[in-house]
Structures are given as structure tokens and as C-alpha cells.
C-alpha atoms as a PDB file:
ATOM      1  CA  UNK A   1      67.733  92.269 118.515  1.00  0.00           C
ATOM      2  CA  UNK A   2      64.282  90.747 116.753  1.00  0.00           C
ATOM      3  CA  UNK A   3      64.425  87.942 115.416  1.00  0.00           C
ATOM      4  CA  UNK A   4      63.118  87.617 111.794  1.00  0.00           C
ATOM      5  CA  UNK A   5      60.673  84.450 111.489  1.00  0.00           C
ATOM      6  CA  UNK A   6      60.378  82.703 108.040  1.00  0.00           C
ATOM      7  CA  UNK A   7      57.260  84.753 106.933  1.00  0.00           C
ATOM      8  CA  UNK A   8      58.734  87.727 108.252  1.00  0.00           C
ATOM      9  CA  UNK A   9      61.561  87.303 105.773  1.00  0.00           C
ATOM     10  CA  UNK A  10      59.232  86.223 103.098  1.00  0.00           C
ATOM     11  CA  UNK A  11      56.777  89.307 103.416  1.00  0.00           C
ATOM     12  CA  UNK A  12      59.453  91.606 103.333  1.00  0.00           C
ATOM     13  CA  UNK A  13      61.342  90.402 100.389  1.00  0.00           C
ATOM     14  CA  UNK A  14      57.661  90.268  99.011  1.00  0.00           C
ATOM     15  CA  UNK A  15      56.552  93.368  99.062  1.00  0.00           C
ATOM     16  CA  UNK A  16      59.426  95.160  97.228  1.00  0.00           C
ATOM     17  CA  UNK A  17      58.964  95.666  93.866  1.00  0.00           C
ATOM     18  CA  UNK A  18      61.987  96.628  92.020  1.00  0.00           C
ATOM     19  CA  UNK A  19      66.096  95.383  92.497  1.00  0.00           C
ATOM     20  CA  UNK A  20      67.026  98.200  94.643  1.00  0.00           C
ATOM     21  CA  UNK A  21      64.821  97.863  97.120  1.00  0.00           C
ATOM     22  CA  UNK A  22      64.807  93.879  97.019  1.00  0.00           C
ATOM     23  CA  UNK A  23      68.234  93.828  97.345  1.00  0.00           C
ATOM     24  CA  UNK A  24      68.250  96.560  99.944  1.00  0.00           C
ATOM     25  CA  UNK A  25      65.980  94.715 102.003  1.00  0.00           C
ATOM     26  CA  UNK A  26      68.224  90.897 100.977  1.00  0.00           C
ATOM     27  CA  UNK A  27      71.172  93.025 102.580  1.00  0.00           C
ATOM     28  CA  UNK A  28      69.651  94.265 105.963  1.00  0.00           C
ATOM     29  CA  UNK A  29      68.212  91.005 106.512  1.00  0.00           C
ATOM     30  CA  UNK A  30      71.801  88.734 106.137  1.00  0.00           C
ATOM     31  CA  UNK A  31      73.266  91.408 108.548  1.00  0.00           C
ATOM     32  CA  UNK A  32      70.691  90.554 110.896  1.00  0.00           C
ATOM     33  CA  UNK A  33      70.961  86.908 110.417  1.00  0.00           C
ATOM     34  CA  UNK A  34      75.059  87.061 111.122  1.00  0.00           C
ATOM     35  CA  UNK A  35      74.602  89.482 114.466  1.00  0.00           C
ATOM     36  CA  UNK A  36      72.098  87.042 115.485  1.00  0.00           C
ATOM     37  CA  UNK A  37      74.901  84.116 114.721  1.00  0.00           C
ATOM     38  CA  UNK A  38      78.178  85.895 115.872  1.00  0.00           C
ATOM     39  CA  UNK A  39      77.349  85.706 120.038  1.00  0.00           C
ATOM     40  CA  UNK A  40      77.138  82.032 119.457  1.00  0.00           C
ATOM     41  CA  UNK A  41      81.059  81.999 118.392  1.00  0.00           C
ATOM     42  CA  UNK A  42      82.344  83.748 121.848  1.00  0.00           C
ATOM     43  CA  UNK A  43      83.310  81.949 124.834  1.00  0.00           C
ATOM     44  CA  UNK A  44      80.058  80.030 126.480  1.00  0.00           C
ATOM     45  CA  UNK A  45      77.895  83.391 125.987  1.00  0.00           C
ATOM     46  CA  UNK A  46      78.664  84.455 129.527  1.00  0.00           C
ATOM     47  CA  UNK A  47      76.167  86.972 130.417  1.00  0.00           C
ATOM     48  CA  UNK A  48      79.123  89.921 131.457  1.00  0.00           C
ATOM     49  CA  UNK A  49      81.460  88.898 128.121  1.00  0.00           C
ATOM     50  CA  UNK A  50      78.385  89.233 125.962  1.00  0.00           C
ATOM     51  CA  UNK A  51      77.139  92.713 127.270  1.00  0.00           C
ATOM     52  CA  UNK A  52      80.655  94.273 127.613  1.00  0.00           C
ATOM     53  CA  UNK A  53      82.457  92.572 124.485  1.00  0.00           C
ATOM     54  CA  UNK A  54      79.947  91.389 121.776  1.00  0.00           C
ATOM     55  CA  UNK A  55      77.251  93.535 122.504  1.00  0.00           C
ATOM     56  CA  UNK A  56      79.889  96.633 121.480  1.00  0.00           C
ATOM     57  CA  UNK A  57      80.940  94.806 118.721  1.00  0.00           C
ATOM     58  CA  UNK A  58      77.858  94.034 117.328  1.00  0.00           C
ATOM     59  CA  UNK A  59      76.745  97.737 117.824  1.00  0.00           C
ATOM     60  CA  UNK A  60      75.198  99.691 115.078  1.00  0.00           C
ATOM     61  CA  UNK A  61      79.288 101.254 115.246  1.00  0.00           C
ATOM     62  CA  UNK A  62      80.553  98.419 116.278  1.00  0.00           C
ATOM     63  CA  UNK A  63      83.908  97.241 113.833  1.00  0.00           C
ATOM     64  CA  UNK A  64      81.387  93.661 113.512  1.00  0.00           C
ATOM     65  CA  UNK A  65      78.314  96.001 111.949  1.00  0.00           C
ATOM     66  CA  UNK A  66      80.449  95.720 108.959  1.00  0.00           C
ATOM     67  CA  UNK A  67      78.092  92.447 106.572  1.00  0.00           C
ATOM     68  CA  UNK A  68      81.868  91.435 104.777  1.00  0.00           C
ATOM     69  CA  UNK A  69      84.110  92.256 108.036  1.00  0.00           C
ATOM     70  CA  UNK A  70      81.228  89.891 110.332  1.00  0.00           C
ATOM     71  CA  UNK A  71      81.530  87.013 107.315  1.00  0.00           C
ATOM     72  CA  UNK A  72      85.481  87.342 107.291  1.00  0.00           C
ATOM     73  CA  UNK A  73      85.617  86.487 110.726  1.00  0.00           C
ATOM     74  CA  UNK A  74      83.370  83.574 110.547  1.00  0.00           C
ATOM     75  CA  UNK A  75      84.588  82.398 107.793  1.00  0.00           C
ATOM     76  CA  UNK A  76      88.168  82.589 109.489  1.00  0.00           C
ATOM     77  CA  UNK A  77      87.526  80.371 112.756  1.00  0.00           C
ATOM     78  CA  UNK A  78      85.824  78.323 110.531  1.00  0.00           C
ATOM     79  CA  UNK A  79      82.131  78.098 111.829  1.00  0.00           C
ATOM     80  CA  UNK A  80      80.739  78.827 108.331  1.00  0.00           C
ATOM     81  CA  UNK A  81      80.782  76.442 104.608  1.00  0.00           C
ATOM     82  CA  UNK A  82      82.815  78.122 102.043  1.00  0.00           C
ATOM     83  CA  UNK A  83      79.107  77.901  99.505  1.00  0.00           C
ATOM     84  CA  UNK A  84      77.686  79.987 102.413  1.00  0.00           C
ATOM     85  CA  UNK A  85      80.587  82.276 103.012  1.00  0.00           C
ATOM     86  CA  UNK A  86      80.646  82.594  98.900  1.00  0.00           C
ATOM     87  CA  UNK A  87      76.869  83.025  98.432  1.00  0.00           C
ATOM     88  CA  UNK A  88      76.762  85.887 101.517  1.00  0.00           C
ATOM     89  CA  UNK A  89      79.532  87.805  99.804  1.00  0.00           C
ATOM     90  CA  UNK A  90      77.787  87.837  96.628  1.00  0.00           C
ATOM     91  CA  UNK A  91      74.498  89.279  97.882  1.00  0.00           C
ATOM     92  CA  UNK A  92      77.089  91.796  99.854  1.00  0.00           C
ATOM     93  CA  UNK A  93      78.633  92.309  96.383  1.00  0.00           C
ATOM     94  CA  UNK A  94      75.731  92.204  94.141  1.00  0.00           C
ATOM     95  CA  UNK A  95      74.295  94.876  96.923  1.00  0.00           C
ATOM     96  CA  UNK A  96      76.827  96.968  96.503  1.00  0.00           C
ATOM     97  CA  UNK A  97      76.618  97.069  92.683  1.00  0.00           C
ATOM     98  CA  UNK A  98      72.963  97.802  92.349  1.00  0.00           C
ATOM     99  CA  UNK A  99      73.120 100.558  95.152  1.00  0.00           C
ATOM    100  CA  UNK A 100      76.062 102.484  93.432  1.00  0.00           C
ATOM    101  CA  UNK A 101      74.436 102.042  89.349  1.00  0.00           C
ATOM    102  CA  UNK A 102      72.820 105.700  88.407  1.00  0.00           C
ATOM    103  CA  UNK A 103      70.235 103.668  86.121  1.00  0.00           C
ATOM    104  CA  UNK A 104      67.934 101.150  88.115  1.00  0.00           C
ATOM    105  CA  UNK A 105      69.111  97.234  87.105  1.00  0.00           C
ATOM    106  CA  UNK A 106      65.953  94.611  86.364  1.00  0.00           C
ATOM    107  CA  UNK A 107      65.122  91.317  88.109  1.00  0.00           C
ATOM    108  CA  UNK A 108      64.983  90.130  84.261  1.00  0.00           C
ATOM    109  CA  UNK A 109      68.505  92.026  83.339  1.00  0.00           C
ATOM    110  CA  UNK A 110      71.570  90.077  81.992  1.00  0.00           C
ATOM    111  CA  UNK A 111      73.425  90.825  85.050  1.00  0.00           C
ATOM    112  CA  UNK A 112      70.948  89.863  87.781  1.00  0.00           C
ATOM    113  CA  UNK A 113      71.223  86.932  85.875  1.00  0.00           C
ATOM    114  CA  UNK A 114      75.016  86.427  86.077  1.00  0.00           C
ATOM    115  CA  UNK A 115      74.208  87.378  89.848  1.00  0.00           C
ATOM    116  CA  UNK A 116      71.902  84.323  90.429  1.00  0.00           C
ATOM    117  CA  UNK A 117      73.839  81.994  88.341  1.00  0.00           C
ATOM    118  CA  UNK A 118      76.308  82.297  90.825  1.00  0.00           C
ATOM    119  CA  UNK A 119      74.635  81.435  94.027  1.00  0.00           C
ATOM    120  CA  UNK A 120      74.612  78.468  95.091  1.00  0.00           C
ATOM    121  CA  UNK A 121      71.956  78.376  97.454  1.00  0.00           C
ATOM    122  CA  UNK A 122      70.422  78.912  93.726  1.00  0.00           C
ATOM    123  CA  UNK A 123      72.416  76.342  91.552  1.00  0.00           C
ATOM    124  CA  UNK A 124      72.204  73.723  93.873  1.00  0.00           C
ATOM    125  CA  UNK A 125      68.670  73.679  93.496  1.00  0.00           C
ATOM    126  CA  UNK A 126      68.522  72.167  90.148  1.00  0.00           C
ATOM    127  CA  UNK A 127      64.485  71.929  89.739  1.00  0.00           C
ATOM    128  CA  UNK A 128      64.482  75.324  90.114  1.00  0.00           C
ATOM    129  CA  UNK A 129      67.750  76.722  88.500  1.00  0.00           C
ATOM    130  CA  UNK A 130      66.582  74.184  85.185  1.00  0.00           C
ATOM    131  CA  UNK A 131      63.212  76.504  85.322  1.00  0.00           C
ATOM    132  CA  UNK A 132      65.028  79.823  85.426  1.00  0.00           C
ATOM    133  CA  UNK A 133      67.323  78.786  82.442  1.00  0.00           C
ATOM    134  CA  UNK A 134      64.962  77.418  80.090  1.00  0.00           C
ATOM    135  CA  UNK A 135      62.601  80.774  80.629  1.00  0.00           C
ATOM    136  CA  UNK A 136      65.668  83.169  80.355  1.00  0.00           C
ATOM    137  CA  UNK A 137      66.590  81.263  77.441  1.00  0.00           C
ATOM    138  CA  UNK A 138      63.040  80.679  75.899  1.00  0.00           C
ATOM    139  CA  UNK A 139      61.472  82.675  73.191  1.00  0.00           C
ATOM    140  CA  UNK A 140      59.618  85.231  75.133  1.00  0.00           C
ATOM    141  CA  UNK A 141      56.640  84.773  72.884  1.00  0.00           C
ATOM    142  CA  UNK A 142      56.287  81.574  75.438  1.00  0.00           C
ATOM    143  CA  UNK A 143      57.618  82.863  78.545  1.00  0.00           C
ATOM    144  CA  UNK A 144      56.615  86.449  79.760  1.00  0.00           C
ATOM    145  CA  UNK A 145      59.167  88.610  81.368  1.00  0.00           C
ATOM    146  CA  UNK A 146      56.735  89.144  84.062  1.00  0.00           C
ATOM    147  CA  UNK A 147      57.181  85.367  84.841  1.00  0.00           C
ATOM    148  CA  UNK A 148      60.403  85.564  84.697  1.00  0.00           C
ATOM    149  CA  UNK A 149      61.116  88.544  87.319  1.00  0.00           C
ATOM    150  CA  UNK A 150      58.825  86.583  89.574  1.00  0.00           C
ATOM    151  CA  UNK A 151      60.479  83.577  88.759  1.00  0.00           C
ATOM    152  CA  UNK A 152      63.903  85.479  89.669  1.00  0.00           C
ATOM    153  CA  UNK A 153      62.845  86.930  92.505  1.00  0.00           C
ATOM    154  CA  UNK A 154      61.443  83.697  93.979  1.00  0.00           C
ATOM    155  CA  UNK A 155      64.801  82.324  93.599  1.00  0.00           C
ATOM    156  CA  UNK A 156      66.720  85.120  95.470  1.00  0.00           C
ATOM    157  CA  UNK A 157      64.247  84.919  98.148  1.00  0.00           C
ATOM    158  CA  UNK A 158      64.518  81.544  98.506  1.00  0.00           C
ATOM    159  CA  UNK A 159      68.563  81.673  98.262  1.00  0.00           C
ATOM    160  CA  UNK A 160      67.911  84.314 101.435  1.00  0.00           C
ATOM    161  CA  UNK A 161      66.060  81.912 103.313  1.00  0.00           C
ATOM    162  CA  UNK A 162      68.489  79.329 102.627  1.00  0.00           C
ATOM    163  CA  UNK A 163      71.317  81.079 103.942  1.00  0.00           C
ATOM    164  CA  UNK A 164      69.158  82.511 107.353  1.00  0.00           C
ATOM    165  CA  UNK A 165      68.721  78.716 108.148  1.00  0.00           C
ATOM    166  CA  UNK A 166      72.381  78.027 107.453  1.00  0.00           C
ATOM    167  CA  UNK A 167      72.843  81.384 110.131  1.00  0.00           C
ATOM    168  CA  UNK A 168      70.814  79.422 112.794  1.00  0.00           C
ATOM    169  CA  UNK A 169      73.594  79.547 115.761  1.00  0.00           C
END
């Protein structure tokens, strides 16, 4: 399995340009981060229990390849924060709502909005969260909504990054 560096995750999340695809991308990056973390929870990594027990677990089939069925189980030998268990199931959930919508959602749409305000790898950054609110609640003659979606997409990408280093095993 690679192993995403900083930039790596930063470029990717960079380069998409609309919520589908950012969140898309958000989604198959956390899944990386917790197959990278789960071998770390199994008995001493032993070379033979990690190829013929996590290694099928973790398998693109595997019961583990599952984001919310990986997080349940960390979450439930307790080798993960309750913020981070909460902010991973909202991307999962968020993910999951922008995916299934017929009409494409906004960076700079009410709910992505709700979305972030709930994070908080976001809210816990109160520099940062204080910018987002006074722009989304700013006359837009002042603040563009250009600004804004890169303001809001900053934020997710940082809340991603956040929760990767939280993933380090």
C-alpha cells in the first residue's frame, strides 16, 4: 500500500475543482489513511498474522475495506479520540450525501456549510473557523464567493490532513 505524503494529499485535494470530486478524492484518501493504521492494532505485526489475517481483511473485499466498518472497530478497542472517530464519520457521511444528490452541491452551499461547521478538526481551529464565519456571513459585496469556496475548501483540506496525522500508527 503507498503511502500518501503531506503534498501528496495536498495536490490531490488541490486539483479538484468541484464537491464531488473533492469529496471523492477526501473519501479515498481517509480509507487509505485507516488501512495504513489498522495493522498497527493486531498482535505485534507478526510477519505470518499480517499476510494471512490483516492483509485479507484489509483487501479491496476484505469485510475492513468498508471506511465506517474500519472506524467502528477502532473506535471500539479504543485506539482512536471520539473528535476523530466523529469528524471521519462525517466526511464518510457528508461523502455519501454529495455522491447520491442528482444536482451537484457547492463548496459555498448552505449545507457544505452545516458540513464544516461540524468538524472539528475545523472548529477547533478558531483563527480559521472565525474567517469562514464572518465571510459566509458578510455582505458579499465585501467577500467574493470565489474566496469563500477557496476559503472552504482550504478548511476541508486542512481538516483531511489533520485527521491523516491523527491516523499515523
Amino acid at each position: 500500500m503507498t503511502t500518501l505524503t503531506e503534498d501528496d494529499v495536498l495536490e490531490q485535494l488541490d486539483a479538484q475543482h468541484d464537491l464531488l470530486s473533492f469529496m471523492t478524492t477526501a473519501h479515498n484518501i481517509l480509507l487509505q489513511g485507516i488501512k495504513r493504521f489498522l495493522p498497527s492494532l493486531f498482535v505485534d505485526n507478526d510477519e505470518e498474522i499480517v499476510e494471512y489475517a490483516v492483509k485479507p481483511l484489509l483487501a479491496q473485499s476484505g469485510p475492513l475495506d468498508d471506511i465506517d466498518v474500519a472506524l467502528r472497530l477502532i473506535y471500539a478497542l479504543g485506539k482512536m479520540d471520539k473528535w476523530l472517530y466523529a469528524d471521519i464519520t462525517h466526511f464518510s457521511q457528508f461523502y455519501q450525501y454529495v455522491s447520491e444528490r442528482d444536482e451537484s452541491l457547492e463548496f459555498a452551499d448552505d449545507i457544505t456549510w452545516d458540513f464544516i461547521s461540524n468538524v472539528n478538526s475545523i472548529t477547533r481551529n478558531t483563527t480559521l473557523y472565525s474567517a469562514l464565519e464572518s465571510m459566509k456571513f458578510a455582505d458579499f459585496a465585501a467577500w467574493s464567493e470565489v474566496r469563500f469556496t477557496g476559503m472552504v475548501k482550504t478548511a476541508m483540506t486542512l481538516a483531511v490532513t489533520t485527521i491523516l496525522k491523527e491516523l499515523t500508527p
